[in-house]
Structures are given as C-alpha cells and as structure tokens.
Protein backbone atom coordinates (compact mmCIF):
# COMPACT_ATOMS: atom_id res chain seq x y z
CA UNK A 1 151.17 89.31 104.28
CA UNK A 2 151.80 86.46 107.02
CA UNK A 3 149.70 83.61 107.12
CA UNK A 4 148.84 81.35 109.94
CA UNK A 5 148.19 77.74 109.96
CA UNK A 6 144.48 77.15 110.32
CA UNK A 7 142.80 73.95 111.86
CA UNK A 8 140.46 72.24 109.53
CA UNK A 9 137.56 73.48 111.88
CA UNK A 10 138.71 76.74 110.62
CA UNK A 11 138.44 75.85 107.14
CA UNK A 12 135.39 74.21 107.51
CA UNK A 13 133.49 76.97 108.90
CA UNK A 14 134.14 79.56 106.80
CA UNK A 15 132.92 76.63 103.92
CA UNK A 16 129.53 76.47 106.55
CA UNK A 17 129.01 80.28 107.23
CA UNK A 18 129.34 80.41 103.15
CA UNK A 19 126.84 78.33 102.19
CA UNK A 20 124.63 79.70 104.71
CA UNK A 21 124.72 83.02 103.26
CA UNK A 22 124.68 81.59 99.83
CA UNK A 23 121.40 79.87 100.93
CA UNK A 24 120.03 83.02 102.68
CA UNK A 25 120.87 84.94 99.37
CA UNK A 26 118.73 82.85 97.24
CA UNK A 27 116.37 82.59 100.31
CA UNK A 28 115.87 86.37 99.70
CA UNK A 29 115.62 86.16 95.61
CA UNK A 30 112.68 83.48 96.03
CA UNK A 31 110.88 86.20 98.68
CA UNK A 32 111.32 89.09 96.45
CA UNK A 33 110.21 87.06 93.29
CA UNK A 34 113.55 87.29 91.46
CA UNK A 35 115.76 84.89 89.74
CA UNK A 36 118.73 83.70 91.95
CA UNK A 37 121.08 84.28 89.05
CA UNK A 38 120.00 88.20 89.23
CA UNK A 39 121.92 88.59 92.53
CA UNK A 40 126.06 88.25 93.12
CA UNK A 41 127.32 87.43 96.48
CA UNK A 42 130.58 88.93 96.86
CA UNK A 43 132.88 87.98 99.95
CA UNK A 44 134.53 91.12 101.51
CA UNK A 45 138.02 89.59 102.07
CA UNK A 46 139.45 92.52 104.31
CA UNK A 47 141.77 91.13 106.81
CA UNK A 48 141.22 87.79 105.88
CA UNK A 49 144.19 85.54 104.91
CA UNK A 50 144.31 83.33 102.04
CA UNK A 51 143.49 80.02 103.30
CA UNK A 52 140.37 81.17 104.51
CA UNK A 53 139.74 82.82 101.65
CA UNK A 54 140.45 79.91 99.24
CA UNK A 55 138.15 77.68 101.40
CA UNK A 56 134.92 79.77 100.23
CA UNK A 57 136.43 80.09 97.35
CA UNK A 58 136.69 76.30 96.75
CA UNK A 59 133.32 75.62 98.02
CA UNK A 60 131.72 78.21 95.13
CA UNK A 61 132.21 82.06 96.39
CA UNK A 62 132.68 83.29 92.65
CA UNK A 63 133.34 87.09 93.85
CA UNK A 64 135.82 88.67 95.87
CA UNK A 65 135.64 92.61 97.01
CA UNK A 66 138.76 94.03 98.46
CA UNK A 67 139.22 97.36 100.18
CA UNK A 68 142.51 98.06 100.25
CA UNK A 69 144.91 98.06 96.71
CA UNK A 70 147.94 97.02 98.88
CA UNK A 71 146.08 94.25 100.35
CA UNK A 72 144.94 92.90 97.68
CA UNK A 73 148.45 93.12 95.72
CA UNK A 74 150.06 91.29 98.77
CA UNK A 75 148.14 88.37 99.16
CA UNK A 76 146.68 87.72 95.18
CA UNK A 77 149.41 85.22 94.34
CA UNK A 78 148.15 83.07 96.80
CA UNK A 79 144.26 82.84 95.97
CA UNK A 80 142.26 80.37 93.99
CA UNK A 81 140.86 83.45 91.36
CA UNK A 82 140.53 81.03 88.11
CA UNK A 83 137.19 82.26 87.03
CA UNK A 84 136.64 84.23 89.99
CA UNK A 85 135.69 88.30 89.64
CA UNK A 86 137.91 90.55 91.93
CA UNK A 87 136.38 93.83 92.57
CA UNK A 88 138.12 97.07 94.75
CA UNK A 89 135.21 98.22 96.94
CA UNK A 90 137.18 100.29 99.14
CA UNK A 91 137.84 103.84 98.87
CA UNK A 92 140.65 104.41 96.06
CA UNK A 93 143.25 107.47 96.44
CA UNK A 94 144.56 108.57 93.00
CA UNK A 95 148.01 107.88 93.84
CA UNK A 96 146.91 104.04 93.69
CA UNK A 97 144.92 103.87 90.57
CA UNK A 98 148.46 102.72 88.59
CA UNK A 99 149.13 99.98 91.06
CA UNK A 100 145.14 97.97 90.64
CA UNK A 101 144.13 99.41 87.29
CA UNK A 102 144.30 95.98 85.61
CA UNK A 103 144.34 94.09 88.55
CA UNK A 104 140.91 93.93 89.61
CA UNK A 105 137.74 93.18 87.50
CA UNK A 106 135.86 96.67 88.55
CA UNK A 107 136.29 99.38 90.69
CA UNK A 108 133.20 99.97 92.67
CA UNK A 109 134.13 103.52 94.33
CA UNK A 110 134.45 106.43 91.87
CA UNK A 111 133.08 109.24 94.14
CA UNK A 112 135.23 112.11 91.64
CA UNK A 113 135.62 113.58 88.22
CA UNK A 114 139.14 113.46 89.18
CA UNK A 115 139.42 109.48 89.97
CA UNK A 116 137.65 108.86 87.18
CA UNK A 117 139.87 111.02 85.00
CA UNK A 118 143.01 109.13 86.86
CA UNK A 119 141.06 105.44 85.91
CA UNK A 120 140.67 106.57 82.49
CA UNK A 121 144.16 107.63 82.11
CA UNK A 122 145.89 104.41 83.76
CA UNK A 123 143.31 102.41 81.68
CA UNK A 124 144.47 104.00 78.35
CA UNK A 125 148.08 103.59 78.87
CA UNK A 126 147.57 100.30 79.75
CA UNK A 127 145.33 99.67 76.57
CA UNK A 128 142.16 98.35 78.65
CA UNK A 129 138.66 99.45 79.31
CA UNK A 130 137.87 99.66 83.25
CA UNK A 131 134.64 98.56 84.61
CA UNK A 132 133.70 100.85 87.25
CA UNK A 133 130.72 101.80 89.47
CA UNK A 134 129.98 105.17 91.26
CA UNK A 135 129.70 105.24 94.94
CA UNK A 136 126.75 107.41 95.91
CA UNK A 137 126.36 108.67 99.53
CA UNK A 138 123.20 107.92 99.78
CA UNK A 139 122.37 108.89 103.41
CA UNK A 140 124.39 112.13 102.86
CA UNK A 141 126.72 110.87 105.96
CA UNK A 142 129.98 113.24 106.52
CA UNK A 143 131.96 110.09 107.93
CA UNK A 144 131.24 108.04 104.27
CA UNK A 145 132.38 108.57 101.13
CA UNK A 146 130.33 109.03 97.49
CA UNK A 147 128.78 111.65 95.65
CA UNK A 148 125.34 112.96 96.92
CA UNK A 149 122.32 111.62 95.02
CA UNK A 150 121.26 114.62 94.33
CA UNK A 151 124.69 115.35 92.16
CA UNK A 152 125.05 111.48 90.81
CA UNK A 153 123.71 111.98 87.49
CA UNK A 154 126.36 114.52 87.00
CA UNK A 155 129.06 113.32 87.88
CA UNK A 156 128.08 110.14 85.29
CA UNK A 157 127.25 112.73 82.15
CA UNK A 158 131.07 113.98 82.91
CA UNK A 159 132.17 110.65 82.74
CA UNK A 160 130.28 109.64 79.77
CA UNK A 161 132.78 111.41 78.13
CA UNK A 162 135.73 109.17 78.68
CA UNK A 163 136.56 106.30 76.46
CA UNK A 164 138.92 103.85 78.51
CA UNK A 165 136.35 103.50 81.17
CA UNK A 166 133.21 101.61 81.47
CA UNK A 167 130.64 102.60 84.24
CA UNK A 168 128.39 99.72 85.02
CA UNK A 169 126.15 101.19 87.66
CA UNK A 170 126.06 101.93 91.17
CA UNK A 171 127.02 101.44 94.41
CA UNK A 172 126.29 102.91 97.66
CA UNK A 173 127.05 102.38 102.00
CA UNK A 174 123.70 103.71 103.55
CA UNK A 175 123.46 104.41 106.75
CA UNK A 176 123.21 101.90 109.97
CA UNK A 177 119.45 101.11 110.56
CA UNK A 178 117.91 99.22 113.19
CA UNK A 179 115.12 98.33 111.98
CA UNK A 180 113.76 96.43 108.65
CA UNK A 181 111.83 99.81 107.50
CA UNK A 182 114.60 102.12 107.96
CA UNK A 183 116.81 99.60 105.87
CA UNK A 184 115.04 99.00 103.41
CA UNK A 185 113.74 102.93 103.29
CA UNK A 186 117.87 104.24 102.21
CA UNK A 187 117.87 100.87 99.78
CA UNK A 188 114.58 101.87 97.87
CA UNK A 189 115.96 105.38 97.44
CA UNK A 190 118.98 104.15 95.75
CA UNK A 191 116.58 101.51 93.62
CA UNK A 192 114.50 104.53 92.68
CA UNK A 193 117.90 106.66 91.90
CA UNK A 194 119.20 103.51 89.51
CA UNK A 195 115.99 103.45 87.95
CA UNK A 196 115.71 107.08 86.92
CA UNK A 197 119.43 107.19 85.87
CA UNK A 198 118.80 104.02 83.82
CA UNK A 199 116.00 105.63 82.26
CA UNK A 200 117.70 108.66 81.35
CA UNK A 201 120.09 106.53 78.44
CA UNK A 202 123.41 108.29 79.36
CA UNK A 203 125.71 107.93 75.90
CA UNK A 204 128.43 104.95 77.49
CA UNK A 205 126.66 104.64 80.51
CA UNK A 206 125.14 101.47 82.01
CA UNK A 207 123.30 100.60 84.45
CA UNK A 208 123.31 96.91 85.01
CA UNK A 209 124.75 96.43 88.34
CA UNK A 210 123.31 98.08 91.69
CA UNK A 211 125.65 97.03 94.24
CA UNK A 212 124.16 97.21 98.23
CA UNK A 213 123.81 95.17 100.70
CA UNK A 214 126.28 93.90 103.19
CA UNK A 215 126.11 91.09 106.29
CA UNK A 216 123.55 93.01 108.54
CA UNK A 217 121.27 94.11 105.61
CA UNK A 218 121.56 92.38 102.57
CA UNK A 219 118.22 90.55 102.78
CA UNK A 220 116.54 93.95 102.42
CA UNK A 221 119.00 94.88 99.84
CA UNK A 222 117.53 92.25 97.77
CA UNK A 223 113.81 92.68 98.34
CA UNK A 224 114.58 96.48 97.20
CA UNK A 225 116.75 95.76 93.57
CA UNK A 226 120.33 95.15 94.68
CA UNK A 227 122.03 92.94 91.85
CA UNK A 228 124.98 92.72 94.28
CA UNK A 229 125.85 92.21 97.95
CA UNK A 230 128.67 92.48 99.69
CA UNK A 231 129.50 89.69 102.92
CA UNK A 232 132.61 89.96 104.89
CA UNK A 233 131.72 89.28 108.49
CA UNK A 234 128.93 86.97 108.00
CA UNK A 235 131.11 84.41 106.12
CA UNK A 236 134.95 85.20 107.17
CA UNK A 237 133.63 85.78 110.91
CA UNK A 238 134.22 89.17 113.11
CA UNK A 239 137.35 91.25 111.57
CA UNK A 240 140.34 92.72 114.38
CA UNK A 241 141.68 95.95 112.93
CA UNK A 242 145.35 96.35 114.04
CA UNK A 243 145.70 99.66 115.70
C-alpha cells in the first residue's frame, strides 16, 4: 500500500478525534452504570494508512478491526501492534481463511458452517485455536451479511463441535436508524439474543464478547450491553472508496 506524507495537523487530529471518542466511550459506560473497562473501542482502520493509524495507536487505541485480509496483510509491517489486538471484522471468503488465520487476534464474521469448518481447518494445521465471533443479521437486511437470529443458536451448537476454534460471542451490523429508539430497539434485541444464548451453556461456547456499535450509534450500543464498538469514521475522519 502507498503512503503519503501527512502534516502534523494530520497526525494530531486523528490523536484529538481519538480521545474524543475514547472520552465519549467512557462517557456512555458512566450513563449506563457500567465499568469503563467492560467496553473495547476498536478503530476500524479501512482505508486508512499507517501513519494515521500509528498516531491513535500511540496515543492509546489498543484495538484495531480490519475489513479486508489483503489490507491488512499489506500494510501490518508498518503498524505499532506491540500489545495491540487485531481483529478481521469484514466479511471473510473461504478462499482467504489460509492467508489471516494466525494473523489476526479474532475473526468477528463467521456467518457459515462452512467458514467455520474452513477456520477450524486452517487453525489445526497451523496448530492454533482461533477466536472467533458469529455475525448475526440482526435486522434480517438482504444487502448485510450474518445468520438470522432466529437460526444463531444453530449455527453455534454445529460449531461447538470443532476443536481448533474458539467462539467468543457475537457480533452483529443492524440496520441504519434515525432515531435513538429505533437504535437502541435492533441493539436490545441482540442483548436479549446474547443473553439467552449465554444462558443456554453451549459445550465450547462463550459468550463474553457482544460486539455492536459503530461511529453513528455506539453510545446506544453501550447503554444496551455491547462489550465492543467499532469507530472508523469518527476517529480516522470520512473514508473515499476508490471506484
């Protein structure tokens, strides 16, 4: 990946929108009567080139989400990721899970029987256990992926069954909502889903991580159970695709 030069101002304000979220997180943990250490921020670094990267990194950002393996593989060398967790969040295609098994800390999007089968296969070649999450659809949108809700628990009884794998919880995209109520209705229903999955004591299932929550709704995230958002835009500023 080519980098550019960036100005100090650059630097600095991806250091300022950073600890602004990082505020607003713990802002929202206070509100909701939870502990700030319940809640990761993760910074969605899709697009974004290393030095901004490493300059929330070096003010703090302990979490990284990428969406795309190749991405991620290209520009890697150049981060700051000593004690750092890398997660994939995007969506993974079988014919990648060689390439980032063992490169990231967790997969967040297993949506299949058959990606997790491909995980769990990679994983025990490799000799490693993968952390995953599944990726429910919780708005039932045809433009997202993720299982349905109503066939998450399962998909993670299936799973249970595989021994180089590790599923941590859940993860979901709801749908766009402009209002707090409609937000925080789509984040409930996946708080309510964790909860009765949790409950149910899958063998080698955990649930221990609900991640949800991204720059426009994360606040509401939080007041509803997330243990983990997800900030791209609101730290790295406004992303331009290449067409």
């Amino acid at each position: 990946m080519t980098e550019k030069s960036y100005a100090e101002q650059d630097l600095q304000a991806v250091v300022s929108q950073y600890l602004a979220i990082r505020e607003r997180v713990e802002n929202a943990c206070v509100r909701a009567g939870r502990r700030v250490e319940e809640v990761t921020l993760v910074g969605v670094t899709k697009t974004v080139e290393a030095p901004l990267i490493n300059a929330a990194l070096d003010a703090g950002l302990t979490a990284i989400g990428e969406n795309r393996v190749q991405e991620y593989l290209s520009k890697k060398d150049d981060l700051h990721l000593d004690g750092v967790a890398r997660y994939l969040i995007g969506h993974l295609q079988t014919n990648k899970v060689r390439a980032v098994v063992g490169e990231v800390d967790m997969i967040q999007s297993v949506d299949s029987l058959r990606l997790a089968a491909a995980i769990d296969r990679v994983s025990a070649e490799k000799g490693i256990i993968t952390p995953v999450l599944v990726e429910v659809n919780i708005g039932d949108e045809v433009s997202k992926d993720g299982i349905s809700a109503d066939n998450a628990q399962e998909l993670l009884c299936q799973m249970a069954d595989f021994s180089h794998i590790s599923v941590q919880g859940l993860m979901t995209i709801p749908p766009i909502s402009d209002t707090e109520a409609k937000k925080r209705y789509y984040f409930s229903k996946m708080h309510q889903l964790f909860i009765d999955i949790q409950s149910k004591k899958i063998d080698n299932i955990s649930m221990n991580v609900l991640s949800m929550g991204m720059s426009d709704d994360f606040e509401e995230a939080i007041a509803e159970g997330s243990t983990m958002v997800r900030v791209g835009t609101a730290i790295f500023g406004r992303r331009f695709y290449p067409v």
